[in-house]
Protein backbone atom coordinates (compact mmCIF):
# COMPACT_ATOMS: atom_id res chain seq x y z
CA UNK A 1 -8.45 16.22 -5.24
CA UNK A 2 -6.02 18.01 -7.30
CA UNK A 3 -5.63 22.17 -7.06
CA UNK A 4 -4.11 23.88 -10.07
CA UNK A 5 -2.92 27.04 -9.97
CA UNK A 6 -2.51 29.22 -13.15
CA UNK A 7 -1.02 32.63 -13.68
CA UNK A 8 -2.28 34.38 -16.19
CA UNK A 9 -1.01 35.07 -19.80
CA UNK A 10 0.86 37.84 -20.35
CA UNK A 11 0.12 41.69 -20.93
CA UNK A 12 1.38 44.70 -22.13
CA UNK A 13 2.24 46.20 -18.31
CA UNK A 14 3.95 42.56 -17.26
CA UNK A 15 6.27 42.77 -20.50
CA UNK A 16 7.38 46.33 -19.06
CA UNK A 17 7.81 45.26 -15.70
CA UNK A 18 4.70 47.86 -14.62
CA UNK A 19 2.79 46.69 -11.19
CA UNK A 20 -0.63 45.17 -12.02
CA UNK A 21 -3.47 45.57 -8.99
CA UNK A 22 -7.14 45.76 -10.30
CA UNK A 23 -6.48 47.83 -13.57
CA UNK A 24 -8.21 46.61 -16.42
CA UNK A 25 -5.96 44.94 -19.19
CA UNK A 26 -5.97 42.63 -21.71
CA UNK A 27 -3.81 40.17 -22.80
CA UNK A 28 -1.66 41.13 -25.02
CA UNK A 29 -0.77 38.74 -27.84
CA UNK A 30 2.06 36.93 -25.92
CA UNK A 31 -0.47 36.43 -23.11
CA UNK A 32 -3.15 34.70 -26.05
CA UNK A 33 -0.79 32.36 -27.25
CA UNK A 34 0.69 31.53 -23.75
CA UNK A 35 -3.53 30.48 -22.57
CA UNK A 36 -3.83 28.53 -26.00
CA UNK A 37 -0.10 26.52 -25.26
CA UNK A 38 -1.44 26.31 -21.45
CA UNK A 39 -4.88 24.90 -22.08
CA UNK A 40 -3.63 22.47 -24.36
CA UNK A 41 -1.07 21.43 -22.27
CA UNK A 42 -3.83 21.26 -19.57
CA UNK A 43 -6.55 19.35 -22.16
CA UNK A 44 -6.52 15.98 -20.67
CA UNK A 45 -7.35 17.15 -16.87
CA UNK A 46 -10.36 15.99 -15.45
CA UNK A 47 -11.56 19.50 -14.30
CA UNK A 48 -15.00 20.15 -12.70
CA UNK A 49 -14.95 23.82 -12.18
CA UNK A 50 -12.16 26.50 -13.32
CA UNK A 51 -12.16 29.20 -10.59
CA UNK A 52 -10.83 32.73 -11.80
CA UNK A 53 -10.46 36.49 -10.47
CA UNK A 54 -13.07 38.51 -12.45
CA UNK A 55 -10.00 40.68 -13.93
CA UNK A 56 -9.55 40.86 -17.83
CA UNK A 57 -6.28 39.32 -17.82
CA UNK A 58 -7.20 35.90 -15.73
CA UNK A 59 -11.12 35.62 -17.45
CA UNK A 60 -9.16 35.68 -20.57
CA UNK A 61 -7.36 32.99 -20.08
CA UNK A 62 -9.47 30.95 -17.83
CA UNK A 63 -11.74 31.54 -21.06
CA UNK A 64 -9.47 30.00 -23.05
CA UNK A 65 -8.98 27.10 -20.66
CA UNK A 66 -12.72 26.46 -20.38
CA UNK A 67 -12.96 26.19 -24.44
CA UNK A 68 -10.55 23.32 -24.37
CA UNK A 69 -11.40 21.72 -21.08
CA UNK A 70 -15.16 22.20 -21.00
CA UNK A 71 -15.31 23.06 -18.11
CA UNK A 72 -17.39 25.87 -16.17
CA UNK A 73 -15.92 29.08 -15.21
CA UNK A 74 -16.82 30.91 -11.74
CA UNK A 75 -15.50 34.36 -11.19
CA UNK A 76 -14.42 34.97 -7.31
CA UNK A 77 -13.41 38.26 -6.16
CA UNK A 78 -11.52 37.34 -3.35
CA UNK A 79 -8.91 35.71 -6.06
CA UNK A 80 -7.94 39.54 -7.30
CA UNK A 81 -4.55 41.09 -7.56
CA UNK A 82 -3.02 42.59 -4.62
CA UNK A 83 -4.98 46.00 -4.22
CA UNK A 84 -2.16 48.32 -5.73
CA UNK A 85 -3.65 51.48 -5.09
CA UNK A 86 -1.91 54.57 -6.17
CA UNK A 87 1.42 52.31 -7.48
CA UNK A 88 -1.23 50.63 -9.91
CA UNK A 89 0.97 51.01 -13.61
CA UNK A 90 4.03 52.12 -12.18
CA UNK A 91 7.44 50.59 -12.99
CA UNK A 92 9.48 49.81 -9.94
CA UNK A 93 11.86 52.63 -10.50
CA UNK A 94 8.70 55.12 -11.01
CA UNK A 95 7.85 53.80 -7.56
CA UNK A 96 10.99 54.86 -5.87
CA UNK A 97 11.26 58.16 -7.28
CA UNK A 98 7.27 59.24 -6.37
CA UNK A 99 7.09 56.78 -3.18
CA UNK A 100 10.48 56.83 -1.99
CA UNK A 101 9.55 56.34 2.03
CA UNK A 102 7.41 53.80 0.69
CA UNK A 103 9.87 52.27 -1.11
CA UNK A 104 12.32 52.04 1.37
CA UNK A 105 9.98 50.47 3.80
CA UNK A 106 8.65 47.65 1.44
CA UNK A 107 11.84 46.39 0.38
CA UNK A 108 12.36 45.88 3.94
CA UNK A 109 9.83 42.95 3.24
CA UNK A 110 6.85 43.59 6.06
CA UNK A 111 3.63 41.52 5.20
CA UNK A 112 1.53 43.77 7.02
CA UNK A 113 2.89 47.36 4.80
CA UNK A 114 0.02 48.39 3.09
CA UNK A 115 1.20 49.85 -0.58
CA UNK A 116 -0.52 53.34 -1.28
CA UNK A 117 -4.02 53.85 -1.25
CA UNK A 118 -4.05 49.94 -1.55
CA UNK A 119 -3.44 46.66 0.70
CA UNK A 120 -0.75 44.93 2.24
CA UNK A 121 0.35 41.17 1.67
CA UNK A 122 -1.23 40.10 4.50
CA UNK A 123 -4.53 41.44 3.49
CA UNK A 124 -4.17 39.61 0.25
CA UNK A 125 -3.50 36.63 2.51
CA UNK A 126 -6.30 36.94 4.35
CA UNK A 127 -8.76 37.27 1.28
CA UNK A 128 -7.46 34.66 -0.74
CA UNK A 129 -6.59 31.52 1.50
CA UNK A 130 -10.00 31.65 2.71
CA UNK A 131 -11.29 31.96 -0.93
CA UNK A 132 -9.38 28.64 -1.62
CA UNK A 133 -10.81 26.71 1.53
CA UNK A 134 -13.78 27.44 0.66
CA UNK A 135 -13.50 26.26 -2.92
CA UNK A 136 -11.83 23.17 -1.93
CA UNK A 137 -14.66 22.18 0.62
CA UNK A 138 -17.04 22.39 -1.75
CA UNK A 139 -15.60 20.73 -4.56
CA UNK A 140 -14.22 17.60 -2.28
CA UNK A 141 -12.53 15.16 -4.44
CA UNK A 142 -12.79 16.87 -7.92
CA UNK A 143 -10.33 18.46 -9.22
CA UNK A 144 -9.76 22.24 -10.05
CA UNK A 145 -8.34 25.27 -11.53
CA UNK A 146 -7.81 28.65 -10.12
CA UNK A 147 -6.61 31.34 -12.14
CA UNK A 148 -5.44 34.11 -10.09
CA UNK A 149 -2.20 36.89 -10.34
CA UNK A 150 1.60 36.23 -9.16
CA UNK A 151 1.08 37.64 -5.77
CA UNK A 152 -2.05 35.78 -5.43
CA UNK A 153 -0.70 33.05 -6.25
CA UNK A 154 2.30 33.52 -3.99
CA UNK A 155 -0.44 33.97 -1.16
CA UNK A 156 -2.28 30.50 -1.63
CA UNK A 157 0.68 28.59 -1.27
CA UNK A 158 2.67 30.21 1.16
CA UNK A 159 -0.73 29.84 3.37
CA UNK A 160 -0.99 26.05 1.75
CA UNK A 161 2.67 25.70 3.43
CA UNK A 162 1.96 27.34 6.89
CA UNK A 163 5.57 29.75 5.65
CA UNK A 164 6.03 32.87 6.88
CA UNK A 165 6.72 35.45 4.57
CA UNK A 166 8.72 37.70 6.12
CA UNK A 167 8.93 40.05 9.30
């Protein structure tokens, strides 16, 4: 079995550095090409199933992906963003200037600090390595595609690697 995992194209919040939870954007015309260039590159993959977070952004370009590949797409909540919560569209700076105890505290690098109004990296942990067990049971020796979010991403294969991400 063979597990790909795929960011997705870029949008107009990534290209100005703005957090991304569970708001609603497209890709932005960067982002398009980069899923075209991506599921070319990807086109001679024997994929059963593409797996995808139900945001715009990744059913975009799993979309994309499933035009060249052929392959089925199935959208999986648990593969969502990091719950952002009331940092959602900030810039980092924006961040520190509204959320500054906040700030201070999640630069310290806990897993377990929940962001405002949102979820920590250890609930994103604990949604999405299960998601990805579960995936991989069922699809045994065929191979797959997940396309999920940075910190998502991050999740699965720190999990995948038993690492600890930091204390």
């Amino acid at each position: 079995m063979k597990l790909i995992l795929v960011r997705h194209g870029e949008t107009e919040w990534n290209r100005q550095s703005r957090i991304i939870g569970h708001t609603e954007i497209a890709l932005n015309e960067t982002g398009r090409k980069q899923a075209a260039l991506l599921a070319q590159a990807l086109r001679s993959e024997k994929v059963s199933t593409i797996y995808a977070s139900p945001l715009q952004r990744t059913r975009e370009t799993a979309s994309e992906i499933s035009r060249v590949l052929g392959a089925k797409v199935e959208f999986d909540d648990a593969l969502k963003e990091i719950a952002a919560g009331d940092i959602d569209g900030l810039t980092f700076e924006e961040v520190a200037e509204r959320h500054s105890d906040f700030f201070k505290q999640w630069m310290k690098g806990d897993p377990a600090l929940c962001l405002p109004g949102g979820e920590s990296f250890t609930d994103l942990r604990n949604r999405t390595w299960p998601a990805v067990q579960r995936i991989v049971a069922k699809h045994g020796d065929g191979d797959i595609i997940i396309v999920s979010h940075t910190l998502a991403i991050m999740s699965i294969i720190t999990s995948a690697l038993g690492m600890k991400v930091a204390d």
